[in-house]
C-alpha atoms as a PDB file:
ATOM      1  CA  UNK A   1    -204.101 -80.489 170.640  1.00  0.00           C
ATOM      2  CA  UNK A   2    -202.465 -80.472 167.036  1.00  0.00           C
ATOM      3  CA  UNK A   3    -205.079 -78.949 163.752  1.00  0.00           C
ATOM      4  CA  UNK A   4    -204.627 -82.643 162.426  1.00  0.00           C
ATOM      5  CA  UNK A   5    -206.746 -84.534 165.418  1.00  0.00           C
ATOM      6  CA  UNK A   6    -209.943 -82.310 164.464  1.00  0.00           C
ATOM      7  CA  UNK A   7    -212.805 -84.192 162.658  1.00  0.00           C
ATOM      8  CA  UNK A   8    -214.331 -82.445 159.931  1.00  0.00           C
ATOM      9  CA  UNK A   9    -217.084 -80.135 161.236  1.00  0.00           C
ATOM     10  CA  UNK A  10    -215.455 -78.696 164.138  1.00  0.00           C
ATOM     11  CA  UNK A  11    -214.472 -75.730 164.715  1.00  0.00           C
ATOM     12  CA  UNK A  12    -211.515 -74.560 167.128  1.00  0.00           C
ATOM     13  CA  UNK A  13    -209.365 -71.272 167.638  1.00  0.00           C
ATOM     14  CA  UNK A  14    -205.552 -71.781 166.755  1.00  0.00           C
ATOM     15  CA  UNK A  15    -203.161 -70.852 169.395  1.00  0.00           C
ATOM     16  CA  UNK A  16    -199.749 -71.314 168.195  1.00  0.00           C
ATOM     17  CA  UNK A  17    -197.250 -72.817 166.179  1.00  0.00           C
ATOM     18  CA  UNK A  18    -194.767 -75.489 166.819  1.00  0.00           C
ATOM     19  CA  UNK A  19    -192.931 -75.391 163.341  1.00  0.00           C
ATOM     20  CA  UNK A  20    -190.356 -73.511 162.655  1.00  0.00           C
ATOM     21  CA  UNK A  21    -188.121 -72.636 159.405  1.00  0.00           C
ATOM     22  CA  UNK A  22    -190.117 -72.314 156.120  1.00  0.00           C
ATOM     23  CA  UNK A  23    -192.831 -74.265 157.232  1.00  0.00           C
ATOM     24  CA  UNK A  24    -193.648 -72.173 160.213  1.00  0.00           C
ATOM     25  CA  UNK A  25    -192.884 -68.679 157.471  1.00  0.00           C
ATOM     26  CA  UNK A  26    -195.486 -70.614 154.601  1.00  0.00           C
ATOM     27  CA  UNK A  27    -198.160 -71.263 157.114  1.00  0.00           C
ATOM     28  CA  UNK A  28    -197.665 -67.336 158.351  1.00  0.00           C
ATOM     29  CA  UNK A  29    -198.171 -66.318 155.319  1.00  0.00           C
ATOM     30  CA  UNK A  30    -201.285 -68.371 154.878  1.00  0.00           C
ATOM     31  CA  UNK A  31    -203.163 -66.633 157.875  1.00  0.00           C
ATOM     32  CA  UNK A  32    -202.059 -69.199 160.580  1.00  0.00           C
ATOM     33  CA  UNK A  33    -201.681 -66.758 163.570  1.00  0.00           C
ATOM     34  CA  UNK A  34    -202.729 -67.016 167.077  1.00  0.00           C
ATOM     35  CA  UNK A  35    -206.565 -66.567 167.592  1.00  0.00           C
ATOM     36  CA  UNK A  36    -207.731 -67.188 164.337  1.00  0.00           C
ATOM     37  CA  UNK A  37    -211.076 -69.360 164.022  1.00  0.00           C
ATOM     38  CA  UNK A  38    -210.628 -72.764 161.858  1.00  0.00           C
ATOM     39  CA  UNK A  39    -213.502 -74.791 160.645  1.00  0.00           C
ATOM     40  CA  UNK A  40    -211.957 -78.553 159.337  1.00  0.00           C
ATOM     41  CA  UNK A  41    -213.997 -79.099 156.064  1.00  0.00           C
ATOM     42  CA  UNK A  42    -213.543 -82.691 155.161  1.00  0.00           C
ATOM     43  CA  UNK A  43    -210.517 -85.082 154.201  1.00  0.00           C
ATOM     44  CA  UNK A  44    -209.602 -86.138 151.061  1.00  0.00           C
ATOM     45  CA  UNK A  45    -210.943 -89.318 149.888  1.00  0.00           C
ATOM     46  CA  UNK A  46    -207.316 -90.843 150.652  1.00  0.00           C
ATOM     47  CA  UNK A  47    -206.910 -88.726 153.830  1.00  0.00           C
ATOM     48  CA  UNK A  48    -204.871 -86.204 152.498  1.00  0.00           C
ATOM     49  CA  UNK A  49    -205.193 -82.749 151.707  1.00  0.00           C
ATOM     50  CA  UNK A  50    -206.914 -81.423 154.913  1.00  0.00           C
ATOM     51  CA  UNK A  51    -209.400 -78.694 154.050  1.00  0.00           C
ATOM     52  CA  UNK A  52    -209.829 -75.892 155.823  1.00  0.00           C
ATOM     53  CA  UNK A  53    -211.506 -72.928 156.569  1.00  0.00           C
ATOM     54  CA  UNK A  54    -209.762 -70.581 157.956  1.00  0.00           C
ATOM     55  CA  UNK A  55    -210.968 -66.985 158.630  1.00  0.00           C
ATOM     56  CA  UNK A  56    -213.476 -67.480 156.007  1.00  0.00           C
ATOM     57  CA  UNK A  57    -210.776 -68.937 153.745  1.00  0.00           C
ATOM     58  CA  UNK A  58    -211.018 -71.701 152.317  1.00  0.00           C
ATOM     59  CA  UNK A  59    -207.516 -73.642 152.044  1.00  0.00           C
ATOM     60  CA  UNK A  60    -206.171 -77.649 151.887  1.00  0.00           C
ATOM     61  CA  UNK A  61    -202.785 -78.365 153.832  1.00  0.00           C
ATOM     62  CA  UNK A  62    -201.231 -81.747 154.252  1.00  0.00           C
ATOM     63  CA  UNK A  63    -201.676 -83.573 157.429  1.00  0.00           C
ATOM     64  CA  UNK A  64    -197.969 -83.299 158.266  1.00  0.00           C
ATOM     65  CA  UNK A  65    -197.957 -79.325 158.140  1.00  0.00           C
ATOM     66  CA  UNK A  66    -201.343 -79.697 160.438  1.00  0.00           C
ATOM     67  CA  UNK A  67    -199.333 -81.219 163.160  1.00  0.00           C
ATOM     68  CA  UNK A  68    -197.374 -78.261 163.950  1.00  0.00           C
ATOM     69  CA  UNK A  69    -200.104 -76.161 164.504  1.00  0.00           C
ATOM     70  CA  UNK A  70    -201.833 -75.737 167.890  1.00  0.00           C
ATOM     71  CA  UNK A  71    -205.401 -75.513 168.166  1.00  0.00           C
ATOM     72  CA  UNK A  72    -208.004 -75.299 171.292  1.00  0.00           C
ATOM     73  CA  UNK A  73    -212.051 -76.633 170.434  1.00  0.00           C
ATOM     74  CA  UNK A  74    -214.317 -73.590 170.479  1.00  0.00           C
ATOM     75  CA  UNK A  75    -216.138 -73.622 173.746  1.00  0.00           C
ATOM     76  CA  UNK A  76    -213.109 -75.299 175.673  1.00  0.00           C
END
């Protein structure tokens, strides 16, 4: 399951990465790394930015960088 197909509210644990190049280096470098708890916040009123929290972070990433990363639902 992909970070973009979570409704805001949930919660799920991130397991990996499918992007590679400087996407997969920029979302590194955000704190996107295997076990780390995300919270999905809300959409923007046109759908995009995605906020998220992430490790008690608060951050907004596009839809099409949430694709490439790999989440599990808490309590899965």
């Amino acid at each position: 399951m992909n970070l973009n197909e979570i409704k805001p509210g949930e919660t799920c644990r991130m397991v990996g990465l499918s992007a590679d190049g400087a996407l997969e280096r920029r979302l590194m470098d955000l704190g996107f790394c295997p076990g780390a708890a995300l919270k999905i916040i809300r959409n923007a009123p046109l759908v995009d930015p995605l906020e998220i929290q992430l490790e008690g972070v608060f951050l907004a990433i596009r839809h099409a960088e949430a694709e490439f990363v790999e989440v599990a639902r808490d309590g899965l």
